[in-house]
Protein backbone atom coordinates (compact mmCIF):
# COMPACT_ATOMS: atom_id res chain seq x y z
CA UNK A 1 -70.39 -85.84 55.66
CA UNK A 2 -72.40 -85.91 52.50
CA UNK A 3 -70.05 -83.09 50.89
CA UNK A 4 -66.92 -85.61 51.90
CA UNK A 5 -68.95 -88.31 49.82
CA UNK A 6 -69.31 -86.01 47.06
CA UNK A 7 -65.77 -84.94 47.07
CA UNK A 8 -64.59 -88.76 47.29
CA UNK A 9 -67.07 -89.93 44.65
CA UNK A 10 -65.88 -87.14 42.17
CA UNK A 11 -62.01 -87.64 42.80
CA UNK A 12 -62.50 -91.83 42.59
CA UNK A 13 -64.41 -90.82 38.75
CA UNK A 14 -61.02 -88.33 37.80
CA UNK A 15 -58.79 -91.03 38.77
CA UNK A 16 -60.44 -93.53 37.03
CA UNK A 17 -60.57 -91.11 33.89
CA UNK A 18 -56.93 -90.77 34.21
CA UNK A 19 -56.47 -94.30 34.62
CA UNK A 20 -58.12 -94.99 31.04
CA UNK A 21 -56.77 -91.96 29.25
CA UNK A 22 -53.43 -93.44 30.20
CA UNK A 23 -54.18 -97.15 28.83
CA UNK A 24 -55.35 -95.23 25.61
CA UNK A 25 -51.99 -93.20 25.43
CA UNK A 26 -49.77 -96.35 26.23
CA UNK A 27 -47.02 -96.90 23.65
CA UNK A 28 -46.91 -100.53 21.95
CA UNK A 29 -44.05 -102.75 23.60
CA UNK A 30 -43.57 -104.52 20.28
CA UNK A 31 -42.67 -103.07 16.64
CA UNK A 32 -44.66 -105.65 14.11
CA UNK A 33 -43.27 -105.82 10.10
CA UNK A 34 -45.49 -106.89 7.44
CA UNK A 35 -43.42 -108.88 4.93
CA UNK A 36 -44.37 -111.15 2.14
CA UNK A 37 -42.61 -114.52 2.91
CA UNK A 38 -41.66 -115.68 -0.40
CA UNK A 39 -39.64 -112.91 -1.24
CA UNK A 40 -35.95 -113.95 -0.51
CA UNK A 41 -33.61 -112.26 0.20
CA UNK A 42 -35.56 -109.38 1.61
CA UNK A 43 -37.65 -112.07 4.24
CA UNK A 44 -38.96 -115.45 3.37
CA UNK A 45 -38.58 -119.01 5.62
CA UNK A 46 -35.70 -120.51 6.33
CA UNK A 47 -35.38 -124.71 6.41
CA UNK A 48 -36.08 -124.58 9.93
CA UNK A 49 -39.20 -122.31 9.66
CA UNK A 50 -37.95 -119.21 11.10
CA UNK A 51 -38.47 -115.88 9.19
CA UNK A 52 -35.26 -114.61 8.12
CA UNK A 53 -33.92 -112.13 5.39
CA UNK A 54 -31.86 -108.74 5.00
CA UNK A 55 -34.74 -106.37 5.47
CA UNK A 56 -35.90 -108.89 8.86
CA UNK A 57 -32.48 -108.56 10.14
CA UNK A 58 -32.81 -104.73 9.75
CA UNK A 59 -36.11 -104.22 11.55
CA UNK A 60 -34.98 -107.11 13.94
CA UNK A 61 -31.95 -104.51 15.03
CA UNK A 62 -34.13 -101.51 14.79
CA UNK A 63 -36.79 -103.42 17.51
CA UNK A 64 -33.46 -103.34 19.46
CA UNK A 65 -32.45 -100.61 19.84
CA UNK A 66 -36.47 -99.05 19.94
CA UNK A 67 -36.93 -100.96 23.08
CA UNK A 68 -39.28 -103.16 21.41
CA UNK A 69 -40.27 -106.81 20.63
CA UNK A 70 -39.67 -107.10 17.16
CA UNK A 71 -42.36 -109.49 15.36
CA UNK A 72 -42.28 -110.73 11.85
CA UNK A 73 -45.91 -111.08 10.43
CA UNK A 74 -45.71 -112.49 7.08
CA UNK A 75 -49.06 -111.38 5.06
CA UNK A 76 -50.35 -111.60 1.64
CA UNK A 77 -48.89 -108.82 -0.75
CA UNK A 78 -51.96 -107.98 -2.30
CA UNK A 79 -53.75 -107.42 1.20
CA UNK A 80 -50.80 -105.59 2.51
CA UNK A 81 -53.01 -101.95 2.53
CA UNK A 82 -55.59 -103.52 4.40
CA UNK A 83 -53.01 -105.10 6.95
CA UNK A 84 -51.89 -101.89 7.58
CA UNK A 85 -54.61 -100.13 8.19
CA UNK A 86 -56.48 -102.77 10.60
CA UNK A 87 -53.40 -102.21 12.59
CA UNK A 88 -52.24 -105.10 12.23
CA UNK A 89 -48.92 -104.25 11.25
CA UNK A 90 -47.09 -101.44 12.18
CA UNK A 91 -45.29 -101.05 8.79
CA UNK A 92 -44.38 -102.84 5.40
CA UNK A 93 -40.74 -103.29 5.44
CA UNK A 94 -39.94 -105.74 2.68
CA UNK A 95 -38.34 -104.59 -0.55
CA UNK A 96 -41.05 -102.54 -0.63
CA UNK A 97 -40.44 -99.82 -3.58
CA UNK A 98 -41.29 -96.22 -2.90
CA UNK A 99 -41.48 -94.82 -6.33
CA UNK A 100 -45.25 -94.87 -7.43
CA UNK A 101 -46.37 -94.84 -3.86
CA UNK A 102 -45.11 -91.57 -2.64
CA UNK A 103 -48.58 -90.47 -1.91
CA UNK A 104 -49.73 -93.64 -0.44
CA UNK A 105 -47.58 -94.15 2.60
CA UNK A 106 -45.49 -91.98 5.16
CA UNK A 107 -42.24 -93.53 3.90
CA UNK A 108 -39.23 -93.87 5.46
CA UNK A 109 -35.37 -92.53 3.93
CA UNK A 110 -34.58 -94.68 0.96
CA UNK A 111 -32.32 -97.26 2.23
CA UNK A 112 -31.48 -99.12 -1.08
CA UNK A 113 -32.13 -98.79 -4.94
CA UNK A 114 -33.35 -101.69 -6.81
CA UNK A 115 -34.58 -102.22 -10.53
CA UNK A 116 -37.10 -104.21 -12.52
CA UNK A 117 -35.89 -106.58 -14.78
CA UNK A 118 -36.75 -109.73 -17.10
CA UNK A 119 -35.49 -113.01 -16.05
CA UNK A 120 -35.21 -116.00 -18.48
CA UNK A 121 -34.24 -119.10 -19.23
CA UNK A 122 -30.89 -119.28 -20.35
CA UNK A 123 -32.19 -121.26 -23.47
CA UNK A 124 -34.84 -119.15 -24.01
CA UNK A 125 -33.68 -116.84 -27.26
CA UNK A 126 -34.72 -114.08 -25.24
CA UNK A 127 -32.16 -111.43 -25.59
CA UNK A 128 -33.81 -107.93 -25.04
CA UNK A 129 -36.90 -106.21 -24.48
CA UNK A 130 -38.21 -106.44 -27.90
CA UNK A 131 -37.90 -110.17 -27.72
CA UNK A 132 -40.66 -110.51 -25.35
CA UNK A 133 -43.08 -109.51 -28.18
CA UNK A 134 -45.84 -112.91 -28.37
CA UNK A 135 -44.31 -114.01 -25.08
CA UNK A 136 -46.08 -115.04 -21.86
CA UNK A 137 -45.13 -113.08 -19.36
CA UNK A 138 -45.54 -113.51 -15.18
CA UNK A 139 -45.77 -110.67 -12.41
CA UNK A 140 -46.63 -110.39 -9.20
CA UNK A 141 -49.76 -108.88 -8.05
CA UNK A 142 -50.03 -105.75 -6.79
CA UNK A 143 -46.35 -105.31 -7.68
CA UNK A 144 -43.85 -102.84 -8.20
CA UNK A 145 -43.17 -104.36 -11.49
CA UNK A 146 -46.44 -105.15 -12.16
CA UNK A 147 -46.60 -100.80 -11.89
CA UNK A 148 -43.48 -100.45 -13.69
CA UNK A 149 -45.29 -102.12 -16.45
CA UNK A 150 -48.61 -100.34 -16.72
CA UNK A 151 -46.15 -97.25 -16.79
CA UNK A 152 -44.59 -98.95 -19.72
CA UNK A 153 -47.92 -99.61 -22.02
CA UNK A 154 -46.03 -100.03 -24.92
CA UNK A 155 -43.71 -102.91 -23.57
CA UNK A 156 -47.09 -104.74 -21.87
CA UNK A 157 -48.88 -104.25 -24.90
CA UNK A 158 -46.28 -106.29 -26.93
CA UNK A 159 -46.75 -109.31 -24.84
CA UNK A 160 -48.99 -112.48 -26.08
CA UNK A 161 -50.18 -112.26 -22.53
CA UNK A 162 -49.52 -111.07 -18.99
CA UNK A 163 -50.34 -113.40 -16.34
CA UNK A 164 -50.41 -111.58 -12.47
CA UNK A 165 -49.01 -114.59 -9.81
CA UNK A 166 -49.42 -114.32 -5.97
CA UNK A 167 -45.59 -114.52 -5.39
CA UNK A 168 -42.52 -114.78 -7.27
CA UNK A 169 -41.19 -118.09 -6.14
CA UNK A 170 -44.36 -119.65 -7.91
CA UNK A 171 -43.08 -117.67 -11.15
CA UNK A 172 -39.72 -118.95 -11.14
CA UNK A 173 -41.32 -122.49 -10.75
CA UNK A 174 -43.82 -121.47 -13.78
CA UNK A 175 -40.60 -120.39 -15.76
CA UNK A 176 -38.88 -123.39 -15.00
CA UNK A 177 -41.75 -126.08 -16.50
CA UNK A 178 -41.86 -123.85 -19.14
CA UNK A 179 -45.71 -122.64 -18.26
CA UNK A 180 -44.32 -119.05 -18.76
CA UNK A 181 -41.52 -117.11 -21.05
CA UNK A 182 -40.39 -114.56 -18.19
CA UNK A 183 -40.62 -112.79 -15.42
CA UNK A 184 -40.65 -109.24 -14.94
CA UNK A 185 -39.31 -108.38 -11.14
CA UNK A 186 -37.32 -107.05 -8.32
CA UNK A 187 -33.25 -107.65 -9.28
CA UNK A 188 -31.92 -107.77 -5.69
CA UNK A 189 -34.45 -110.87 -5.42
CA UNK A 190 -33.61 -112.18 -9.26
CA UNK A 191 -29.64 -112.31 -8.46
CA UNK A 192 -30.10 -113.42 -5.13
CA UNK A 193 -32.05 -116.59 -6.30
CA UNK A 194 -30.39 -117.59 -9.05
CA UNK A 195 -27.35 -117.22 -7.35
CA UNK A 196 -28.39 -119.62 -4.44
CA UNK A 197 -30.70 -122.04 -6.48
CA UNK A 198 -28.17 -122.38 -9.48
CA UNK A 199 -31.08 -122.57 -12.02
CA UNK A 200 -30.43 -121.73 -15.64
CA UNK A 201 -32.06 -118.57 -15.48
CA UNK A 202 -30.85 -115.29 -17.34
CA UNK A 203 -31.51 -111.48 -16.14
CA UNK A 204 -31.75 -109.41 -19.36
CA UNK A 205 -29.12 -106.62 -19.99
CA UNK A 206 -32.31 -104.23 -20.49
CA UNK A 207 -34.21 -103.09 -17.39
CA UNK A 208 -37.34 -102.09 -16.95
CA UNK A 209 -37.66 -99.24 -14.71
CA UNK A 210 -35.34 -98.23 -11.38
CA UNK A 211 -36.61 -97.74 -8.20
CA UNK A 212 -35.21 -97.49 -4.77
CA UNK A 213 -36.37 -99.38 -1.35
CA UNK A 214 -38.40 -97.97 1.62
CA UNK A 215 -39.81 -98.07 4.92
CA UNK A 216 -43.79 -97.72 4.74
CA UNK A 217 -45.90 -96.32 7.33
CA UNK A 218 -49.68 -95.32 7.22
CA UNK A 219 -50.43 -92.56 5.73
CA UNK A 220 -49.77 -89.77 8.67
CA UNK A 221 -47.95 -91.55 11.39
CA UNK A 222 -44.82 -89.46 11.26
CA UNK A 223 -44.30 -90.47 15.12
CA UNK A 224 -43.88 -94.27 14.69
CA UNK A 225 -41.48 -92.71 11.10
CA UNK A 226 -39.51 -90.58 12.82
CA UNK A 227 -39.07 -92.98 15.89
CA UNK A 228 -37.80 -96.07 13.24
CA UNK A 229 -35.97 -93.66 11.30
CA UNK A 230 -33.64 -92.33 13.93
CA UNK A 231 -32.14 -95.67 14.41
CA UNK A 232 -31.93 -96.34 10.88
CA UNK A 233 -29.17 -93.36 10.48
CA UNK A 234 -27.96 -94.81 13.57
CA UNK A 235 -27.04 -98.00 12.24
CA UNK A 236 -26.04 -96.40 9.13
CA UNK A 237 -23.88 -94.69 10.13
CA UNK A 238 -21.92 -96.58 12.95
CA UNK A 239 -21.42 -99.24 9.77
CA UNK A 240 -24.15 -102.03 11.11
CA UNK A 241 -26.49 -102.07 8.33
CA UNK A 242 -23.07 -102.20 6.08
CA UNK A 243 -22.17 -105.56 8.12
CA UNK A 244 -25.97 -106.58 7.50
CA UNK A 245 -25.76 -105.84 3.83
CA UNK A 246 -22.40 -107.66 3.69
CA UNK A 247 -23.81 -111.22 5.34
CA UNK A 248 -26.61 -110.98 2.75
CA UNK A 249 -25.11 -109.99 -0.25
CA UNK A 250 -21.12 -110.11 0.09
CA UNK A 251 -20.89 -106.08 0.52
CA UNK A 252 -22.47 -103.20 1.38
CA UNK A 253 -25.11 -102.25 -1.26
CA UNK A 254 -27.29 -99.93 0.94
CA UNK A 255 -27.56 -95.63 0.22
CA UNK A 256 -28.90 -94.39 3.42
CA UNK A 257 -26.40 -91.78 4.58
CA UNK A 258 -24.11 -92.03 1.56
């Protein structure tokens, strides 16, 4: 009888030790993207309040077809490290620029090249790189251009003054009163808001560094990677991040599989 109670008492302890080790080893139901909000078109708030954008839509459709519950967490871009490795967020996918961060992240396939360039005011006088010599110039923090410039020390070194902003709306809005003489940033988002807002802005001929766009994961979770990665070529290449590209920017401007 007392051997019985042993036996039952050990087995209840194993299953119960199963029981946790399977909690610990259960996958996450939902698939959560750290974006910065003010960062059309890649993901920012539409007039309603919803997060929308072309990277959104992309993660939205990878969540699909993952199983998962897709969630849009917007977060500051200068905390988006610590985000990430709180657990937060379960990756940065946001126009996010994989050159000068290779070693930093477990990166997706580059989906999309990009470039840093100067935006003005169409009044300005500002016609080239040299130009901005004297000039007040606005980046955001923790940027890729903000690391395209301290690559180019010669170019930041001509300016009267470089002033870091926490997001690039605010520095078209700084441009616009006048506050600042340009902007050195991402040209998917320069085109884009120009285009919609129809202010008399410039982008200069002359860019500042090229770049392409990726997926970034911590540092040594290949699993999640590979598991967001296999969709990816799946929607590139049955065409539906070419129809995604196309509703955001008239045609298909993305590289993955090409």
């Amino acid at each position: 009888m007392v051997m019985k109670k042993i036996v039952a008492s050990v087995m209840a302890v194993a299953t119960l030790a199963l029981a946790f080790a399977g909690c610990g080893k259960k996958e996450s139901k939902k698939f959560v993207v750290g974006f910065d909000q003010e960062f059309p078109p890649m993901g920012f708030v539409a007039d309603d309040g919803s997060y929308v954008g072309f990277d959104l839509d992309l993660a939205k459709e990878a969540a699909k077809r993952m199983g998962k519950e897709f969630v849009a967490q917007p977060i500051n871009w200068d905390a988006k490290d610590q985000e990430l490795k709180s657990g937060n967020i379960d990756c940065i996918w946001n126009g996010f620029t994989i050159s000068g961060r290779e070693d930093g992240y477990t990166w997706s396939k580059a989906y999309m090249s990009n470039a840093q360039v100067v935006v003005v005011k169409n009044d300005s006088g500002i016609s080239s790189l040299a130009d901005l010599a004297g000039k007040t110039v606005a980046v955001q923090k923790d940027s890729s251009g903000l690391a395209a410039l301290e690559d180019n020390a010669a170019l930041k070194d001509s300016f009267g003054k470089l002033v870091e902003m926490d997001s690039y709306l605010n520095a078209m809005m700084e441009l616009e009163m006048g506050s600042v003489d340009a902007i050195v940033m991402d040209e998917i988002v320069a085109r884009y808001e120009i285009q919609t807002s129809g202010k008399a802005f410039a982008v200069l001929d002359e860019s500042v560094a090229s770049e392409e766009y990726g997926v970034g994961f911590l540092k040594g979770n290949e699993a999640l990677r590979d598991e967001v990665q296999k969709v990816m070529d799946e929607m590139a290449k049955d065409g539906t991040m070419a129809e995604i590209s196309k509703k955001w920017f008239g045609k298909d401007v993305t590289i993955l599989g090409k």
